[in-house]
Protein backbone atom coordinates (compact mmCIF):
# COMPACT_ATOMS: atom_id res chain seq x y z
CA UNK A 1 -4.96 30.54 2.03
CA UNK A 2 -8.23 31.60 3.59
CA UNK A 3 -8.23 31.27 7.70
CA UNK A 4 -11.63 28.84 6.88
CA UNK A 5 -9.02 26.30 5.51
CA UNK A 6 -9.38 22.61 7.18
CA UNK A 7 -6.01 21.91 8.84
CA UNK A 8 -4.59 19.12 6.95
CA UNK A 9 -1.49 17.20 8.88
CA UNK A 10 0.37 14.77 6.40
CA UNK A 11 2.27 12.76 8.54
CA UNK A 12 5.25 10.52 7.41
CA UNK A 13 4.95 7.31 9.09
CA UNK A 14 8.55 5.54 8.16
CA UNK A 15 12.15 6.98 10.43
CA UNK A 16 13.47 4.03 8.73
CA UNK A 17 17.48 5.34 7.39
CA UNK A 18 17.57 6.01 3.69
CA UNK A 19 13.50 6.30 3.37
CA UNK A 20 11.40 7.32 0.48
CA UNK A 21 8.74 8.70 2.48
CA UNK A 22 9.28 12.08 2.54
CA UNK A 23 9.44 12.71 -1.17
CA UNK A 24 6.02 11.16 -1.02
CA UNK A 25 4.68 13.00 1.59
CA UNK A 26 6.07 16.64 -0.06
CA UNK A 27 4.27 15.52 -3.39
CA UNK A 28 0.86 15.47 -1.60
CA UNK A 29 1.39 18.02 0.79
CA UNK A 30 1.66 20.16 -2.62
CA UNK A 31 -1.53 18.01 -3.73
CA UNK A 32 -3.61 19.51 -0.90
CA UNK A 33 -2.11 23.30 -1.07
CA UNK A 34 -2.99 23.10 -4.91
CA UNK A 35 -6.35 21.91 -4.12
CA UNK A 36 -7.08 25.18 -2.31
CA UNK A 37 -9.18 23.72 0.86
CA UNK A 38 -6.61 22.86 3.27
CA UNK A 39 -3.64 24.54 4.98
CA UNK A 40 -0.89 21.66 5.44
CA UNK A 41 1.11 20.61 7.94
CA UNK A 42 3.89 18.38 7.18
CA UNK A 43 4.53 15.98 10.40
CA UNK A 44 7.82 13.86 10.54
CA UNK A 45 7.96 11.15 12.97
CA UNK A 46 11.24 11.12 12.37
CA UNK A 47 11.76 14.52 14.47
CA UNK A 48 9.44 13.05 17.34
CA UNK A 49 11.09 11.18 20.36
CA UNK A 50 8.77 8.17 19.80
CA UNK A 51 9.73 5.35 22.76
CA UNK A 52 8.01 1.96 21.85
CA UNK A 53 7.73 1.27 25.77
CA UNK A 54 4.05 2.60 26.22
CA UNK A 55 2.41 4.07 29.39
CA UNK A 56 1.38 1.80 32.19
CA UNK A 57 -2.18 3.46 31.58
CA UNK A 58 -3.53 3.55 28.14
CA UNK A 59 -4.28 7.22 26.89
CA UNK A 60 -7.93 5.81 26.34
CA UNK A 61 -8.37 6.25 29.97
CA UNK A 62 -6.32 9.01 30.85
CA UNK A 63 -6.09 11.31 27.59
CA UNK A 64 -4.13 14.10 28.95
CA UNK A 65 -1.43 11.97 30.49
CA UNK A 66 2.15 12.89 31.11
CA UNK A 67 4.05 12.19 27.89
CA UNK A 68 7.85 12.38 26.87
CA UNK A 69 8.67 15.66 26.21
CA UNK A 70 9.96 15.23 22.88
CA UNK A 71 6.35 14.40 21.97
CA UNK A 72 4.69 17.39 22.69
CA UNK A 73 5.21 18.87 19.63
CA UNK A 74 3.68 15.74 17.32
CA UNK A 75 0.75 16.23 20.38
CA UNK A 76 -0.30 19.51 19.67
CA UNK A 77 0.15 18.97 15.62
CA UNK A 78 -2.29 15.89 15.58
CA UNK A 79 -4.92 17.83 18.42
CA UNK A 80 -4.79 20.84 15.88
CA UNK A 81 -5.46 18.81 12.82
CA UNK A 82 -8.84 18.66 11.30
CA UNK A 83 -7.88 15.40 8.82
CA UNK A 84 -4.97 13.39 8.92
CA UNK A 85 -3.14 11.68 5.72
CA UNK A 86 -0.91 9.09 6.61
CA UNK A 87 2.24 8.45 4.12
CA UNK A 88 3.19 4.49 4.99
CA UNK A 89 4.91 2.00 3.49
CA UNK A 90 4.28 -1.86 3.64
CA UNK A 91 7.08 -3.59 5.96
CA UNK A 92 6.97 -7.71 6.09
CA UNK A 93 3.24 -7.13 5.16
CA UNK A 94 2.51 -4.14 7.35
CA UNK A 95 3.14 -0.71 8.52
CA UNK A 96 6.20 0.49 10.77
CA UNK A 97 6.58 0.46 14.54
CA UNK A 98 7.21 3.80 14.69
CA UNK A 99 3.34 4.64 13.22
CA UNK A 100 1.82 1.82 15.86
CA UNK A 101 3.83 3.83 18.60
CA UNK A 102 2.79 6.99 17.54
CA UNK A 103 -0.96 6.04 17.25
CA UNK A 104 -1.07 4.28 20.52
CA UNK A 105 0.57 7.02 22.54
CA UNK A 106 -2.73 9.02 21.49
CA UNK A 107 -6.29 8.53 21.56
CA UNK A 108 -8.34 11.65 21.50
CA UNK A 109 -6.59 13.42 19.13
CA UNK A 110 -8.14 10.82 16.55
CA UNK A 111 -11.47 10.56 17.56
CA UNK A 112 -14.09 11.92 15.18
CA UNK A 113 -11.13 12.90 12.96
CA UNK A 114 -10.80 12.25 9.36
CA UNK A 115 -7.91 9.66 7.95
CA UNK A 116 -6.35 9.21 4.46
CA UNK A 117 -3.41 6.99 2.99
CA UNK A 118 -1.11 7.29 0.80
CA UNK A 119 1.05 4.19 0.18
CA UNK A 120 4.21 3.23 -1.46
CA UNK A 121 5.98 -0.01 -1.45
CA UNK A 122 7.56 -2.29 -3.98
CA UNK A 123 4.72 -4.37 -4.98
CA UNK A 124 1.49 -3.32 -3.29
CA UNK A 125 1.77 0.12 -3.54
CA UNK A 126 1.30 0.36 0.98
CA UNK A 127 -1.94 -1.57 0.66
CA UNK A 128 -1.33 -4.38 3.00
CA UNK A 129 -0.33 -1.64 5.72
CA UNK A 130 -3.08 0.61 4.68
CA UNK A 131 -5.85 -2.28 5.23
CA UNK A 132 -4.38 -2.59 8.45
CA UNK A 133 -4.77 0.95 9.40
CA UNK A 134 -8.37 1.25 8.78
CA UNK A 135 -8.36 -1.23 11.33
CA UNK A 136 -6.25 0.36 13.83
CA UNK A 137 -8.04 3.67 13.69
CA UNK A 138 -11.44 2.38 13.41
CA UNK A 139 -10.78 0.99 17.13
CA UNK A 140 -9.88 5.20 17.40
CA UNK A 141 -13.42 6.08 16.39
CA UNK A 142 -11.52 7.84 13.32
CA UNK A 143 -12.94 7.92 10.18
CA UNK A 144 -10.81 6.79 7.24
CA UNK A 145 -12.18 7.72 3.62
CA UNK A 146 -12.95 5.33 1.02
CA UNK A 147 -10.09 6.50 -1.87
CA UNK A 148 -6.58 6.81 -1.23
CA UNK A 149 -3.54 7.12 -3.02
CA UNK A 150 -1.01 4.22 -4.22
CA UNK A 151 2.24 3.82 -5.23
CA UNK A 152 3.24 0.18 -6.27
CA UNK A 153 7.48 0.16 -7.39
CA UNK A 154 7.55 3.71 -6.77
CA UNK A 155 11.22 3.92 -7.35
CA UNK A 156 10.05 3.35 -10.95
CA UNK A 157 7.39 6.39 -11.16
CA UNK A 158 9.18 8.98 -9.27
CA UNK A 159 12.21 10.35 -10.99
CA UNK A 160 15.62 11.61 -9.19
CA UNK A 161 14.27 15.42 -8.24
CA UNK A 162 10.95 13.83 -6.63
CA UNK A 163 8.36 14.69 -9.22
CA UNK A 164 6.27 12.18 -11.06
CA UNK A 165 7.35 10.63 -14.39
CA UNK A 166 3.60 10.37 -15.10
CA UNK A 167 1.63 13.00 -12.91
CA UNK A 168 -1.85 12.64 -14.42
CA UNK A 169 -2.83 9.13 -12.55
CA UNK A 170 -1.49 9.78 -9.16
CA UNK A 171 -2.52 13.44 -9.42
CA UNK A 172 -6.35 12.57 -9.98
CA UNK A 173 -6.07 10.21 -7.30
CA UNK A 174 -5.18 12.76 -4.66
CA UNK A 175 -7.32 14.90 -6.01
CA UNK A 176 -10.18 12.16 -5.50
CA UNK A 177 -8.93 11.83 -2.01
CA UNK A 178 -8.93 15.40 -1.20
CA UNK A 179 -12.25 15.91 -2.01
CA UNK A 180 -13.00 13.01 0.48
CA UNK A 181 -11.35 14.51 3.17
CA UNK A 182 -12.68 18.18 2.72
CA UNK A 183 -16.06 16.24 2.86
CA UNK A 184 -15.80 14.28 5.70
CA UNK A 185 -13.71 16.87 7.71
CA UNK A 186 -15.98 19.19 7.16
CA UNK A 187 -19.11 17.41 8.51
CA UNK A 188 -17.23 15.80 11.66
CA UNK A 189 -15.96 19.17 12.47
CA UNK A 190 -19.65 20.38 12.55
CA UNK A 191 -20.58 17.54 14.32
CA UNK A 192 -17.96 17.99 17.31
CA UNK A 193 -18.95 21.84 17.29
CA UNK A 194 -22.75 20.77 18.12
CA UNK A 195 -21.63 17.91 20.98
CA UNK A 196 -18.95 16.49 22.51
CA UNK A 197 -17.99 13.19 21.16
CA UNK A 198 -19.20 10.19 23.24
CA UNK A 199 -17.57 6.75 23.23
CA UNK A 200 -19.86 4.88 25.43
């Protein structure tokens, strides 16, 4: 790994009891050390104290507020993170709570950032919940990347010791993705180097 790496967070966005989510995040965490540009950080929301009762002020106007302090380590993870890919699920047509909660107890760690997807879900593959993300953090002045990576009846393509049945599709998907992000990170990381970001 060369120190010039972009940090890379892949963060699981489903706590949800019996979830698939992780075996799908550790497939494309070894996506992105393969692909020789990023060191990764594997975020679990499921190890963050995530309380769906939100601040009284919103972090958009007071950034470095006081939060819970079982969030401080998911805080510092997302601040240090040069690109985020976000491993989500579709639930009743959309993402899970615990993602919304996590995204709207934070606001400058997104901005200018780069965002992925990768999605998994019994039809869609995590589309309907990743078409509402690029909503969500477009409101974050994030940048989300064209490409991203889909897995419709994923119980079907992954086999019982998490690797692919069929590697070559999914694979050149990430690998499409990847190159996105390295892209884009790279440029929006030069760009907050020569200014501050402004949002007004």
């Amino acid at each position: 790994m060369s120190e010039n790496n972009l940090r890379l967070a892949v963060l699981i966005g489903s706590v949800r009891e019996g979830r698939f989510g992780p075996v799908v995040a550790e497939w494309f965490a070894e996506q992105a050390r393969q692909h020789g540009r990023f060191t990764v950080d594997v975020v679990d929301l499921a190890d963050t104290d995530l309380p769906l009762k939100l601040p009284p002020v919103p972090p958009a106007l007071q950034p470095e507020m006081d939060r819970p302090a079982g969030m401080a380590d998911l805080t510092r993870r997302l601040k240090a993170a040069d690109a985020v890919v976000v491993v989500t699920p579709d639930y009743n047509r959309s993402f899970p709570a615990a993602l919304k909660a996590a995204i709207d107890w934070h606001y400058t760690e997104w901005q200018a950032k780069t965002i992925g997807f990768v999605g998994y879900s019994g039809a869609s593959g995590g589309l309907l919940a990743i078409e509402q993300l690029r909503q969500v953090f477009g409101e974050l002045h994030a940048h989300s990347v064209r490409d991203y990576v889909s897995f419709p009846r994923y119980f079907e393509l992954f086999a019982p010791d998490g690797t692919l049945r069929d590697p070559e599709g999914p694979g050149g998907a990430a690998k499409v993705l990847l190159d996105q992000l390295e892209w884009w990170a790279t440029a929006l990381n030069d760009a907050r180097r020569a200014r501050p970001f402004v949002t007004a």
